[in-house]
N, C-alpha and C. Protein backbone atom coordinates (compact mmCIF):
# COMPACT_ATOMS: atom_id res chain seq x y z
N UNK A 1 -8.63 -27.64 -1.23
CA UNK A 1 -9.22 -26.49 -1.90
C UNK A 1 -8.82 -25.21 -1.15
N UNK A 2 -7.81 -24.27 -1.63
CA UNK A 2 -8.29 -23.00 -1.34
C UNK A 2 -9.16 -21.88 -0.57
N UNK A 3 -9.46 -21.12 0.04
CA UNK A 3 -9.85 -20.45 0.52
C UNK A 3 -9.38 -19.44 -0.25
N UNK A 4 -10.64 -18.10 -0.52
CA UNK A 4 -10.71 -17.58 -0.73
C UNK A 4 -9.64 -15.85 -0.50
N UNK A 5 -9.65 -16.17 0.34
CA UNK A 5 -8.36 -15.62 1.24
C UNK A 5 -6.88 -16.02 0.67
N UNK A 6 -7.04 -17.15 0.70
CA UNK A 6 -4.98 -18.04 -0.24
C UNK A 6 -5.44 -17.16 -1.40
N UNK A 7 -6.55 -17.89 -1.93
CA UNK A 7 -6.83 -17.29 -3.68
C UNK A 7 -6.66 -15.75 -3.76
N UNK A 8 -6.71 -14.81 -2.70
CA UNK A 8 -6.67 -13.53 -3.30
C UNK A 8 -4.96 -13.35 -3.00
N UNK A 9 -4.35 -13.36 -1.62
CA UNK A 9 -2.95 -13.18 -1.55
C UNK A 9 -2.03 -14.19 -2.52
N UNK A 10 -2.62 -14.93 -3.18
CA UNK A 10 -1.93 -15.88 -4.47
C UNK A 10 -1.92 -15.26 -5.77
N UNK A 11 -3.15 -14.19 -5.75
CA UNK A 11 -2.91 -13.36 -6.88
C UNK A 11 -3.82 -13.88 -8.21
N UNK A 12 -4.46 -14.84 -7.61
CA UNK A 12 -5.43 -15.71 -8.39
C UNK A 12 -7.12 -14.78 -7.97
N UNK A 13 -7.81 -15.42 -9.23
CA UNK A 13 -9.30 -14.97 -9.24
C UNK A 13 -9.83 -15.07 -7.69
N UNK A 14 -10.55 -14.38 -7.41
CA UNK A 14 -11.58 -14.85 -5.51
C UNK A 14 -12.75 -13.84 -5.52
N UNK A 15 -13.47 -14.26 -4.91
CA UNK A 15 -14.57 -13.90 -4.78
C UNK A 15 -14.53 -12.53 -3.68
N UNK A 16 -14.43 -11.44 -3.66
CA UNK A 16 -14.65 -10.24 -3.11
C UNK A 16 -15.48 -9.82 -1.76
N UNK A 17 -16.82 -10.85 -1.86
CA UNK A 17 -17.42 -10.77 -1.22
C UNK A 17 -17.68 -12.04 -0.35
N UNK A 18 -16.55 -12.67 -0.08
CA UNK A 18 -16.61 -13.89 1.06
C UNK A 18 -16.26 -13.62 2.11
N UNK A 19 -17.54 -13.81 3.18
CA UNK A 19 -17.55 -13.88 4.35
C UNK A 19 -16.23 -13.12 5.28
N UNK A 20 -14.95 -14.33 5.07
CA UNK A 20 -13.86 -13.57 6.06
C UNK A 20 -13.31 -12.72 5.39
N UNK A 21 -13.54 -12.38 3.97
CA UNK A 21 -12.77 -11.14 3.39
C UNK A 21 -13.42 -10.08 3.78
N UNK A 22 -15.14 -9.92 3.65
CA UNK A 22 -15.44 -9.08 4.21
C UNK A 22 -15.12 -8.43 5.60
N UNK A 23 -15.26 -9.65 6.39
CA UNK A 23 -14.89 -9.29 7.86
C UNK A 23 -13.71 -8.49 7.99
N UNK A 24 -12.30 -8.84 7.75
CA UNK A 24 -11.05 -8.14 7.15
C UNK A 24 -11.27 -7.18 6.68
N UNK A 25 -11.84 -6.65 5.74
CA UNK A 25 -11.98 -5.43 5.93
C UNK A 25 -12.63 -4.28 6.42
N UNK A 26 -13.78 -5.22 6.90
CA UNK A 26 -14.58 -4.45 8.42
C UNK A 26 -13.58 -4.08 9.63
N UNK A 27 -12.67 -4.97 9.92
CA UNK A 27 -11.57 -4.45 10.81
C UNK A 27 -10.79 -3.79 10.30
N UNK A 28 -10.22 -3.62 9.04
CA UNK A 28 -9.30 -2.75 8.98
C UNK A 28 -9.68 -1.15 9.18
N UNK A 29 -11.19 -1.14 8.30
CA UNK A 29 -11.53 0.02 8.24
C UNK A 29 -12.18 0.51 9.53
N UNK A 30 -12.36 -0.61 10.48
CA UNK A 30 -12.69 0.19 12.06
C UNK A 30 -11.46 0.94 12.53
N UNK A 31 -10.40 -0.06 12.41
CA UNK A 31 -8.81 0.58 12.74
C UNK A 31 -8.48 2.17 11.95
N UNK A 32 -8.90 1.80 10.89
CA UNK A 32 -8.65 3.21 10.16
C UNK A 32 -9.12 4.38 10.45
N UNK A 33 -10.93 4.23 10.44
CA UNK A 33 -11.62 5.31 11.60
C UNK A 33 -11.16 5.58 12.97
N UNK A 34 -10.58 4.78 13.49
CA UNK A 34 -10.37 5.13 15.14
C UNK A 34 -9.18 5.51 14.88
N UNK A 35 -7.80 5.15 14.02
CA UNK A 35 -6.85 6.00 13.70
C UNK A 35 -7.19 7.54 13.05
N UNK A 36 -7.89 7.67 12.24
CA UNK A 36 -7.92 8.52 12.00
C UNK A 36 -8.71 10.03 12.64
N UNK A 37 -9.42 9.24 13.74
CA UNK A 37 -9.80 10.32 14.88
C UNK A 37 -9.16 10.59 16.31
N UNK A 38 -8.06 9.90 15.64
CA UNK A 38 -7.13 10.50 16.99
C UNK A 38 -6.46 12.09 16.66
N UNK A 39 -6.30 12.18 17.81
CA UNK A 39 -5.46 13.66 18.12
C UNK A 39 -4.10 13.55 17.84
N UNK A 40 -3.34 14.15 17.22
CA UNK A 40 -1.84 14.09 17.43
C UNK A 40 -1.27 14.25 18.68
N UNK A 41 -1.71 14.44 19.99
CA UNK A 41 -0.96 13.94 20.93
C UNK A 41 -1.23 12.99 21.69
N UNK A 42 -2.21 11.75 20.94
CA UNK A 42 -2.61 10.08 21.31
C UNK A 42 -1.60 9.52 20.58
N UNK A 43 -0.57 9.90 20.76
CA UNK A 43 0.75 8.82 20.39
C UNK A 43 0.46 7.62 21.07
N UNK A 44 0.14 7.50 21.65
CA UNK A 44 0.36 5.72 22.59
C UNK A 44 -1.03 4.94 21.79
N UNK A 45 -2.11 5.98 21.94
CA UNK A 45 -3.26 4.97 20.87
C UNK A 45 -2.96 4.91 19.26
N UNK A 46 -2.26 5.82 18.87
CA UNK A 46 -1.86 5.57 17.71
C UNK A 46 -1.00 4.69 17.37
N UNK A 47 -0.28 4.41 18.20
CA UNK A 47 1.03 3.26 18.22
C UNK A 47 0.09 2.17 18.23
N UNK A 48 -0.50 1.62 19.32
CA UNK A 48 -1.34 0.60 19.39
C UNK A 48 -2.77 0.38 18.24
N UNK A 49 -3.29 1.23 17.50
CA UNK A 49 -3.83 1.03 16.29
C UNK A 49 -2.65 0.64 15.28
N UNK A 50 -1.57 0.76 15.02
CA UNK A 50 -1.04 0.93 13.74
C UNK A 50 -0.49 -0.53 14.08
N UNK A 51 0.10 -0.94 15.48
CA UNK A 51 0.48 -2.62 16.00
C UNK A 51 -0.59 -3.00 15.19
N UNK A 52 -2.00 -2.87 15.61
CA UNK A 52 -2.89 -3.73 15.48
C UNK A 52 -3.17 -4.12 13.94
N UNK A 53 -3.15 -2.84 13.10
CA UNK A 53 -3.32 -2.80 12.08
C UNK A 53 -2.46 -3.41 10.77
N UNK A 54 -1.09 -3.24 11.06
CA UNK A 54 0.30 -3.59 10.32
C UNK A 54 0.16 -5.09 10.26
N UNK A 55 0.85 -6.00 9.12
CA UNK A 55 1.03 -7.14 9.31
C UNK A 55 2.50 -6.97 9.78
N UNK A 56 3.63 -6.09 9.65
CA UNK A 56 4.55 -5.51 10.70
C UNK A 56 4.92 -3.90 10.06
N UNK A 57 6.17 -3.78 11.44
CA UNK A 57 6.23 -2.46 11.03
C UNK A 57 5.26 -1.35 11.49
N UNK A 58 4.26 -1.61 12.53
CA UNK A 58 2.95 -0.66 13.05
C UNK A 58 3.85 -0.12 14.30
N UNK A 59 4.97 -1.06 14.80
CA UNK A 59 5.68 -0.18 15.85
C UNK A 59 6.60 0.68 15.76
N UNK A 60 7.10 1.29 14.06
CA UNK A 60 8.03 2.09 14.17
C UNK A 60 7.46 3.06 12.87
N UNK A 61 6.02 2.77 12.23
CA UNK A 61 5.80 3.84 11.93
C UNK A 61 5.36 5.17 11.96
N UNK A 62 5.43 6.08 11.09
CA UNK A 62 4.79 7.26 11.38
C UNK A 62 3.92 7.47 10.55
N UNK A 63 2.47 8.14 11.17
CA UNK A 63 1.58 8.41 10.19
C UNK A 63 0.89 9.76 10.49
N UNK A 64 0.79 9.95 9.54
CA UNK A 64 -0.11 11.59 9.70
C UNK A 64 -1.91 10.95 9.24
N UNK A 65 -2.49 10.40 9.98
CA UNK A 65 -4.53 10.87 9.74
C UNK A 65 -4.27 11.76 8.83
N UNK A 66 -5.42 11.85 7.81
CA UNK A 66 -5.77 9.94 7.71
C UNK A 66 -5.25 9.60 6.62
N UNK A 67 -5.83 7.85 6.69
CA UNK A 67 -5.25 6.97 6.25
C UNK A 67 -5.95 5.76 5.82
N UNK A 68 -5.84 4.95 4.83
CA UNK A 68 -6.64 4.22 4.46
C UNK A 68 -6.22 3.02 3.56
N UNK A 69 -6.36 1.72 4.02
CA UNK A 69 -6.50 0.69 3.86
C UNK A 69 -7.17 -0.45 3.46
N UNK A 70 -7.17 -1.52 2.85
CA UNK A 70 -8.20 -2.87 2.35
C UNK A 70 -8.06 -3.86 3.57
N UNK A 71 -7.08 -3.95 4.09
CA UNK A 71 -7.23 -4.95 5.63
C UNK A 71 -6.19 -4.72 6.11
N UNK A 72 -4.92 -4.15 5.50
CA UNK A 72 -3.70 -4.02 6.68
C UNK A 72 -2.72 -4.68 6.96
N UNK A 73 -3.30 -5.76 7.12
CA UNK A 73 -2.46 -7.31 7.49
C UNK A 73 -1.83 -7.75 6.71
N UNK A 74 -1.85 -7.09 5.15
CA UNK A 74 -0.74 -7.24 4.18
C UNK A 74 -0.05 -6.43 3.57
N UNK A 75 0.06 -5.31 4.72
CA UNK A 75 0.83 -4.36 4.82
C UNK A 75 2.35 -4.53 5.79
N UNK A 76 3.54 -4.60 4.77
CA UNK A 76 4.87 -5.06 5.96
C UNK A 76 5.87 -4.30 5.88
N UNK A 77 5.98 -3.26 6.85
CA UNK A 77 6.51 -2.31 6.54
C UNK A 77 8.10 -2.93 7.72
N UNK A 78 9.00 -1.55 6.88
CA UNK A 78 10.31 -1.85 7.76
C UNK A 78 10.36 -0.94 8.27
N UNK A 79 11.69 -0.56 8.90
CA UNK A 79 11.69 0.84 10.49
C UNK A 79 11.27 1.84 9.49
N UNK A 80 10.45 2.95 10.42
CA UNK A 80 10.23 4.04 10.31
C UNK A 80 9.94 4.82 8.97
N UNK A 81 9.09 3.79 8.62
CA UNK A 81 7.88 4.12 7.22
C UNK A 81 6.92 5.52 8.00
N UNK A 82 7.16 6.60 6.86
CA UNK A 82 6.51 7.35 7.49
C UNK A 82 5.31 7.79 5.76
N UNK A 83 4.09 7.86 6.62
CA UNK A 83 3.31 7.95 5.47
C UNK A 83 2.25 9.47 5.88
N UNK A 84 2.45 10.46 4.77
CA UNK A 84 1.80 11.93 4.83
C UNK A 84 0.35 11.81 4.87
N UNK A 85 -0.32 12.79 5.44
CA UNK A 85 -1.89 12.94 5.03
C UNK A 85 -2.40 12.41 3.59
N UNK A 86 -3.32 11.40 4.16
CA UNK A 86 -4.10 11.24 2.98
C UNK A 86 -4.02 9.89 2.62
N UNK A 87 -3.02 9.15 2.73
CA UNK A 87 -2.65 8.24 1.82
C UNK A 87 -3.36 6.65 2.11
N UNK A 88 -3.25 5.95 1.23
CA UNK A 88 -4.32 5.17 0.87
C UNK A 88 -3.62 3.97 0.08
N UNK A 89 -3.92 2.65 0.74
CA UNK A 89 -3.42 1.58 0.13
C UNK A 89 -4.31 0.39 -0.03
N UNK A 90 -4.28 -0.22 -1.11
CA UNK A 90 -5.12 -1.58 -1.26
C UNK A 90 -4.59 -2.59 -1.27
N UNK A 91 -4.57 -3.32 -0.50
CA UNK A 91 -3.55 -3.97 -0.11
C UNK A 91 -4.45 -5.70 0.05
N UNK A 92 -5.26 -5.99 -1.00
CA UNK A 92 -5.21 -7.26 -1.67
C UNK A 92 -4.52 -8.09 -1.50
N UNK A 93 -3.35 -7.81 -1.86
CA UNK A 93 -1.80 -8.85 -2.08
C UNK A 93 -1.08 -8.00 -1.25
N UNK A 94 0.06 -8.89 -0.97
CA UNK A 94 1.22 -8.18 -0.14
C UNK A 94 1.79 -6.66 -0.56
N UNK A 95 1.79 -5.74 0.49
CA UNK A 95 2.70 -4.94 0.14
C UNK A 95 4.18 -4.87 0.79
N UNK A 96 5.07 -4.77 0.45
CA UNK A 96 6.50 -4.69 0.95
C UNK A 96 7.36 -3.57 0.76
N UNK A 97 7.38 -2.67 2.41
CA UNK A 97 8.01 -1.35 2.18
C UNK A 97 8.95 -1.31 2.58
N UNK A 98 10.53 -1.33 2.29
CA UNK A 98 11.81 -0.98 2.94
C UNK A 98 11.61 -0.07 4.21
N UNK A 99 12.92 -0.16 5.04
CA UNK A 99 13.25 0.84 6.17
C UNK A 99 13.04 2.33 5.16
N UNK A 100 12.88 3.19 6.41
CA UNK A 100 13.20 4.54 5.91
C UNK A 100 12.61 5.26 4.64
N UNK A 101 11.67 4.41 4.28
CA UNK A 101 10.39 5.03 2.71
C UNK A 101 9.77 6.11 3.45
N UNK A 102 9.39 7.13 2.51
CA UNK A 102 8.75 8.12 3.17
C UNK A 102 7.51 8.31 1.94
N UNK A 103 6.56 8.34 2.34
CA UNK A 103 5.35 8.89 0.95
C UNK A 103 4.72 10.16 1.41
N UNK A 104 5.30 11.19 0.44
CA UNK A 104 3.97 12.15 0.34
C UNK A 104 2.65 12.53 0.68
N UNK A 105 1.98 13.11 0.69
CA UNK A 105 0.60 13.00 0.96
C UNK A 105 -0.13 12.46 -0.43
N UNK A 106 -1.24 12.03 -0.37
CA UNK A 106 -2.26 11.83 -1.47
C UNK A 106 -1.87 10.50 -1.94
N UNK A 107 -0.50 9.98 -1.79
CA UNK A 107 -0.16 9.12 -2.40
C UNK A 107 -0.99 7.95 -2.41
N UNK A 108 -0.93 6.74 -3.01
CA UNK A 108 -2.40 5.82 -3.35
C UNK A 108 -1.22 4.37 -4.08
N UNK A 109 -1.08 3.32 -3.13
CA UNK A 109 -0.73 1.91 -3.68
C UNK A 109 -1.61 1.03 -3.64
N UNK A 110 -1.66 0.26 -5.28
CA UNK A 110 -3.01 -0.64 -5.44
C UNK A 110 -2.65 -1.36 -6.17
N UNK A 111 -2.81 -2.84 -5.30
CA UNK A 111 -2.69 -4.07 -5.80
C UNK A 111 -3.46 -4.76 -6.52
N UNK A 112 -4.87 -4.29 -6.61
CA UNK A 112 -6.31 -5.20 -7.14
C UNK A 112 -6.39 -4.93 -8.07
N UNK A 113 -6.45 -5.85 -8.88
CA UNK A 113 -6.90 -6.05 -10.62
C UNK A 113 -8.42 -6.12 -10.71
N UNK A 114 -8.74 -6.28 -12.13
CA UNK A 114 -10.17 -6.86 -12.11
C UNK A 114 -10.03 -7.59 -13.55
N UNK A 115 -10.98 -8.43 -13.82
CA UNK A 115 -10.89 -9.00 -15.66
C UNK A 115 -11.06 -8.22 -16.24
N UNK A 116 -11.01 -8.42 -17.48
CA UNK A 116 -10.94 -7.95 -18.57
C UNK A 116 -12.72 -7.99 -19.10
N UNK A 117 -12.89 -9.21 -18.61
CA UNK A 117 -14.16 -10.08 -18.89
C UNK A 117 -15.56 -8.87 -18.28
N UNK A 118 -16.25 -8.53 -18.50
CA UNK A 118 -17.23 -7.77 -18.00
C UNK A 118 -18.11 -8.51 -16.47
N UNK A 119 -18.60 -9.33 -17.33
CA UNK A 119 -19.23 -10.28 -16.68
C UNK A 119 -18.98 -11.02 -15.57
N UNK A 120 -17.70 -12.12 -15.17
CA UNK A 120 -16.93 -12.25 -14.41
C UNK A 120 -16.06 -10.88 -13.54
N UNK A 121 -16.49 -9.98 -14.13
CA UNK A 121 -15.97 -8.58 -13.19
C UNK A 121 -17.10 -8.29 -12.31
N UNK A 122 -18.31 -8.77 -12.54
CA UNK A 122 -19.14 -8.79 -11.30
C UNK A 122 -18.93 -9.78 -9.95
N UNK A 123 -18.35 -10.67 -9.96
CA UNK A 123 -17.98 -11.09 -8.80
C UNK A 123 -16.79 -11.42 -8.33
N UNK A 124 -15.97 -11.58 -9.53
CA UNK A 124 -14.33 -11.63 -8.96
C UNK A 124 -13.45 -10.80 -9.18
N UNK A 125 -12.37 -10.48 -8.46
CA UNK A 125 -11.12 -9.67 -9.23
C UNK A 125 -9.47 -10.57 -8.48
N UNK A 126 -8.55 -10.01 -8.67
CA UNK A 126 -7.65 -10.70 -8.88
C UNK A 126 -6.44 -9.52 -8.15
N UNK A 127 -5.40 -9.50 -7.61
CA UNK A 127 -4.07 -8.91 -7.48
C UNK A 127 -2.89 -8.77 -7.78
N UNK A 128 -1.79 -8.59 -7.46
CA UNK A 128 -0.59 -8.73 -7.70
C UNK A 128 0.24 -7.70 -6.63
N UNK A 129 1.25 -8.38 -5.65
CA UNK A 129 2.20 -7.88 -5.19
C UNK A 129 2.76 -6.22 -5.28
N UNK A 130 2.97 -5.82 -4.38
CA UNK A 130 3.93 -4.32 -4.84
C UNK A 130 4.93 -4.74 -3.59
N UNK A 131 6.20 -4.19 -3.98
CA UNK A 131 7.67 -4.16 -3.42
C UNK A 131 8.28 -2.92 -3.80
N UNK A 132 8.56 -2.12 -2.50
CA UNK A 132 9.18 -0.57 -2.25
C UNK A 132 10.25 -0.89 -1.52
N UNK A 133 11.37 -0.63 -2.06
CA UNK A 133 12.33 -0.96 -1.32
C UNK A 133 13.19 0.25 0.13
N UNK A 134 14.25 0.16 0.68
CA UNK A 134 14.25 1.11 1.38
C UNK A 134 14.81 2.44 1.36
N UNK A 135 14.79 3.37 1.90
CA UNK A 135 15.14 4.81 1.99
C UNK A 135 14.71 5.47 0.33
N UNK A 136 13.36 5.15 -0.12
CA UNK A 136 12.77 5.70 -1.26
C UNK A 136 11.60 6.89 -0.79
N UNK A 137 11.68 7.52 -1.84
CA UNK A 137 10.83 8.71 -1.22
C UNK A 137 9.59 8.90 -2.62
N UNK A 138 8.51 8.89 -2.00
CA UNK A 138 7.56 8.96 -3.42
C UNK A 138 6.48 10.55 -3.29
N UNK A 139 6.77 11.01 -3.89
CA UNK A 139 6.12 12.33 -4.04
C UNK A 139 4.83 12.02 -3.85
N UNK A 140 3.86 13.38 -3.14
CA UNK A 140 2.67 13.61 -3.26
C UNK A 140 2.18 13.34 -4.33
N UNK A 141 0.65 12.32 -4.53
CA UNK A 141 -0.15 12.33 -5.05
C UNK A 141 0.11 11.08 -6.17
N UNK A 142 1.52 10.49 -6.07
CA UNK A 142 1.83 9.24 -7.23
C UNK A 142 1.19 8.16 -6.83
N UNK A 143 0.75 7.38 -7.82
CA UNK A 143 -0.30 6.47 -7.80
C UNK A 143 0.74 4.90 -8.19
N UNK A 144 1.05 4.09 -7.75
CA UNK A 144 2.15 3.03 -7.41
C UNK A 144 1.05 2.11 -8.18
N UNK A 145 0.76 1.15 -8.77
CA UNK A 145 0.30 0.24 -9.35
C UNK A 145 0.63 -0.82 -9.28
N UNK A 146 -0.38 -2.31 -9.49
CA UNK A 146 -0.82 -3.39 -8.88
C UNK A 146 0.59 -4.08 -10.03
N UNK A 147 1.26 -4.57 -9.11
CA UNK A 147 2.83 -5.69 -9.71
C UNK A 147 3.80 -5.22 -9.54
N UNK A 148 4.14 -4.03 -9.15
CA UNK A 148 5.26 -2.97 -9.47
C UNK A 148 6.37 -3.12 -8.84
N UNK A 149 7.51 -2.78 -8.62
CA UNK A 149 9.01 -2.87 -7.37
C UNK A 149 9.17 -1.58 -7.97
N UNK A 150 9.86 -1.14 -6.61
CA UNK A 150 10.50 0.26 -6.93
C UNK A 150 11.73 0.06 -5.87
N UNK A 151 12.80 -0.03 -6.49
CA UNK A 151 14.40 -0.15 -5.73
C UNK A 151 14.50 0.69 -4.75
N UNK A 152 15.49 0.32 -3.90
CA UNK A 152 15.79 1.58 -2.71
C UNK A 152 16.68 2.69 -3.32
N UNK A 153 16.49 3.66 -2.90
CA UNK A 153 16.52 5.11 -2.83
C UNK A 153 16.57 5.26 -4.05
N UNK A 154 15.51 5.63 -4.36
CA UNK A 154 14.91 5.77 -5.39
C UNK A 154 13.76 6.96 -5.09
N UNK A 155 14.10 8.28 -5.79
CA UNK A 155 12.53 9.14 -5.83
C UNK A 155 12.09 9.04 -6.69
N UNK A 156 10.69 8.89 -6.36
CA UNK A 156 9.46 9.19 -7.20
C UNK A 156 8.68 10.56 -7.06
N UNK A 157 9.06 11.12 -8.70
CA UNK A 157 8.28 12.61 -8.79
C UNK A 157 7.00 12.34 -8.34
N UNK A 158 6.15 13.87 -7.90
CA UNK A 158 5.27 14.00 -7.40
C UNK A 158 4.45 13.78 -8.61
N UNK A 159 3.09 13.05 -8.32
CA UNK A 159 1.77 12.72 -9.49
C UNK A 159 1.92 11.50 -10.10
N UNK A 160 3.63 10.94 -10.30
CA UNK A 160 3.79 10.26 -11.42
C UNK A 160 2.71 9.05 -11.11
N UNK A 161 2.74 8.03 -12.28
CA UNK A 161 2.11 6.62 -12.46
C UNK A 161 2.54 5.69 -12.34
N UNK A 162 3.32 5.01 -11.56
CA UNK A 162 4.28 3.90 -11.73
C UNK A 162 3.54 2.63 -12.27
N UNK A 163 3.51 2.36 -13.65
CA UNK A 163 3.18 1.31 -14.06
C UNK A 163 4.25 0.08 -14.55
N UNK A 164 5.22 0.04 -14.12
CA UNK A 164 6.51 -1.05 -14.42
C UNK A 164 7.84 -0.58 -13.17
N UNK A 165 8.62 -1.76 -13.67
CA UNK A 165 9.87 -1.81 -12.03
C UNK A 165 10.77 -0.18 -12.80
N UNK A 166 10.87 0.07 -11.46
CA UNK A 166 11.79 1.23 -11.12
C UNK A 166 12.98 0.78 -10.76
N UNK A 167 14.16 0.63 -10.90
CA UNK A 167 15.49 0.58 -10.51
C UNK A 167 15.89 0.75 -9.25
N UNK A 168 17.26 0.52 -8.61
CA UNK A 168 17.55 1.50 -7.46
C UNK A 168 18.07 2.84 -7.74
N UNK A 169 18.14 3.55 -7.12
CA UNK A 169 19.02 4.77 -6.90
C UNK A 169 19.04 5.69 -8.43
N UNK A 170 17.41 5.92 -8.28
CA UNK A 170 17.18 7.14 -9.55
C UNK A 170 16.61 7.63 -9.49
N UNK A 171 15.98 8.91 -10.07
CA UNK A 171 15.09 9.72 -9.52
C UNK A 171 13.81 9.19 -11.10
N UNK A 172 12.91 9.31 -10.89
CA UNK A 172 12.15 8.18 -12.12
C UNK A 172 10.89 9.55 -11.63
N UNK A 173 10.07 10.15 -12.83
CA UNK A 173 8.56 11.34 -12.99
C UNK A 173 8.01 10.77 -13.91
N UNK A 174 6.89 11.13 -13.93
CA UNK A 174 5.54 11.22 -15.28
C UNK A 174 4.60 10.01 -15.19
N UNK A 175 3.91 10.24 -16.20
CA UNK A 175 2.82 9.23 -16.47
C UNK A 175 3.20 8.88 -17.74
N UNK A 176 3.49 7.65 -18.03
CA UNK A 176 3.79 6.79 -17.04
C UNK A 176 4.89 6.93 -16.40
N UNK A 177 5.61 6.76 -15.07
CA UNK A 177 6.77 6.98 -14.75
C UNK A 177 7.65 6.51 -15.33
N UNK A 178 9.23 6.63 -15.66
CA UNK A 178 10.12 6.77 -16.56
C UNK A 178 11.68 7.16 -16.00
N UNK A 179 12.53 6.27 -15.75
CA UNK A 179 13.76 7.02 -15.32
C UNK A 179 14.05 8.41 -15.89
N UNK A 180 14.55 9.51 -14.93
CA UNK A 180 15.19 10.68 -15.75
C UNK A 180 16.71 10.23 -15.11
N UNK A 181 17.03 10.28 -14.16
CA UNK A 181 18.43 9.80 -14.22
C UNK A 181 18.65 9.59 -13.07
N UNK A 182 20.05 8.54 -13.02
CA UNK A 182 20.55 8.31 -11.76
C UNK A 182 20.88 9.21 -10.84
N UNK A 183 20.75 8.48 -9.44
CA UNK A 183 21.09 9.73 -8.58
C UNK A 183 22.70 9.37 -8.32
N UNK A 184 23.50 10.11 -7.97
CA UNK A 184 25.07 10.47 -7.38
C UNK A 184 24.88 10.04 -5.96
């Protein structure tokens, strides 16, 4: 049988409120508060929160406080993910960020579903994967959505919605986001 934990990174129904999920995200969000009250010249504690925090990738990123997370640990970033004020990820299911991604401020990736069902939306919800590939750049304030890939180098206009796969090497705006054209 499952654990509740397989069942949510499987992308299957789980219960929200079990025990080690909670815990998980009691640590992430301690990590997040103590990251986010550091000083910009606690580089060395910031390095060592973001180790702690990353499932990888906490040793070569950059982050601007604050910052915000569902547990972290399914967060896998490649070299030198640098993420702007503000930004905010739910990270349910795996996230997977290429080398060299850079996000905006405000920006917001979210993996967690919920039913459809009302009722069963009181105690379970469900995920799906996101995959960012590398040297992509996503504008302030775009909201990345729960299943999505977005190819390497690839920009994403500022605000847009990414609700379906993005290509490589295009510049893709709007709600919903939408190729406008390849880049040269």
């Amino acid at each position: 049988m499952k654990t509740e934990k397989e069942k949510m990174l499987a992308g299957e129904l789980y219960d929200p409120f079990d025990p080690e999920l909670v815990a998980g995200r009691n640590h992430a969000r301690f990590l997040c508060q103590a990251l986010n009250a550091t000083k910009e010249t606690e580089e060395t504690e910031r390095r060592r929160i973001l180790e702690d925090l990353f499932g990888a990738g906490g040793d070569t990123a950059w982050m601007q406080p604050p910052f915000y997370c569902d547990y972290g640990s399914n967060i896998h970033l490649g070299k030198r993910v640098f993420f702007n004020f503000n930004c905010t990820v739910l990270d349910v299911c795996e996230v997977r960020i290429g080398d060299y991604t850079l996000f905006g401020p405000g920006v917001q990736i979210l993996t967690p579903l919920h039913p459809t069902d009302a009722k069963l939306r009181r105690s379970q919800e469900f995920g799906k994967p996101i995959e960012i590939g590398a040297d992509v750049w996503v504008g302030g304030g775009a909201l990345i959505l729960a299943g999505v890939s977005i190819g390497s180098r690839t920009i994403i206009g500022a605000g847009s919605v990414v609700t379906r796969a993005i290509p490589d090497g295009v510049l893709a705006a709007g709600n919903p986001c939408r190729v406008i054209r390849e880049i040269a």
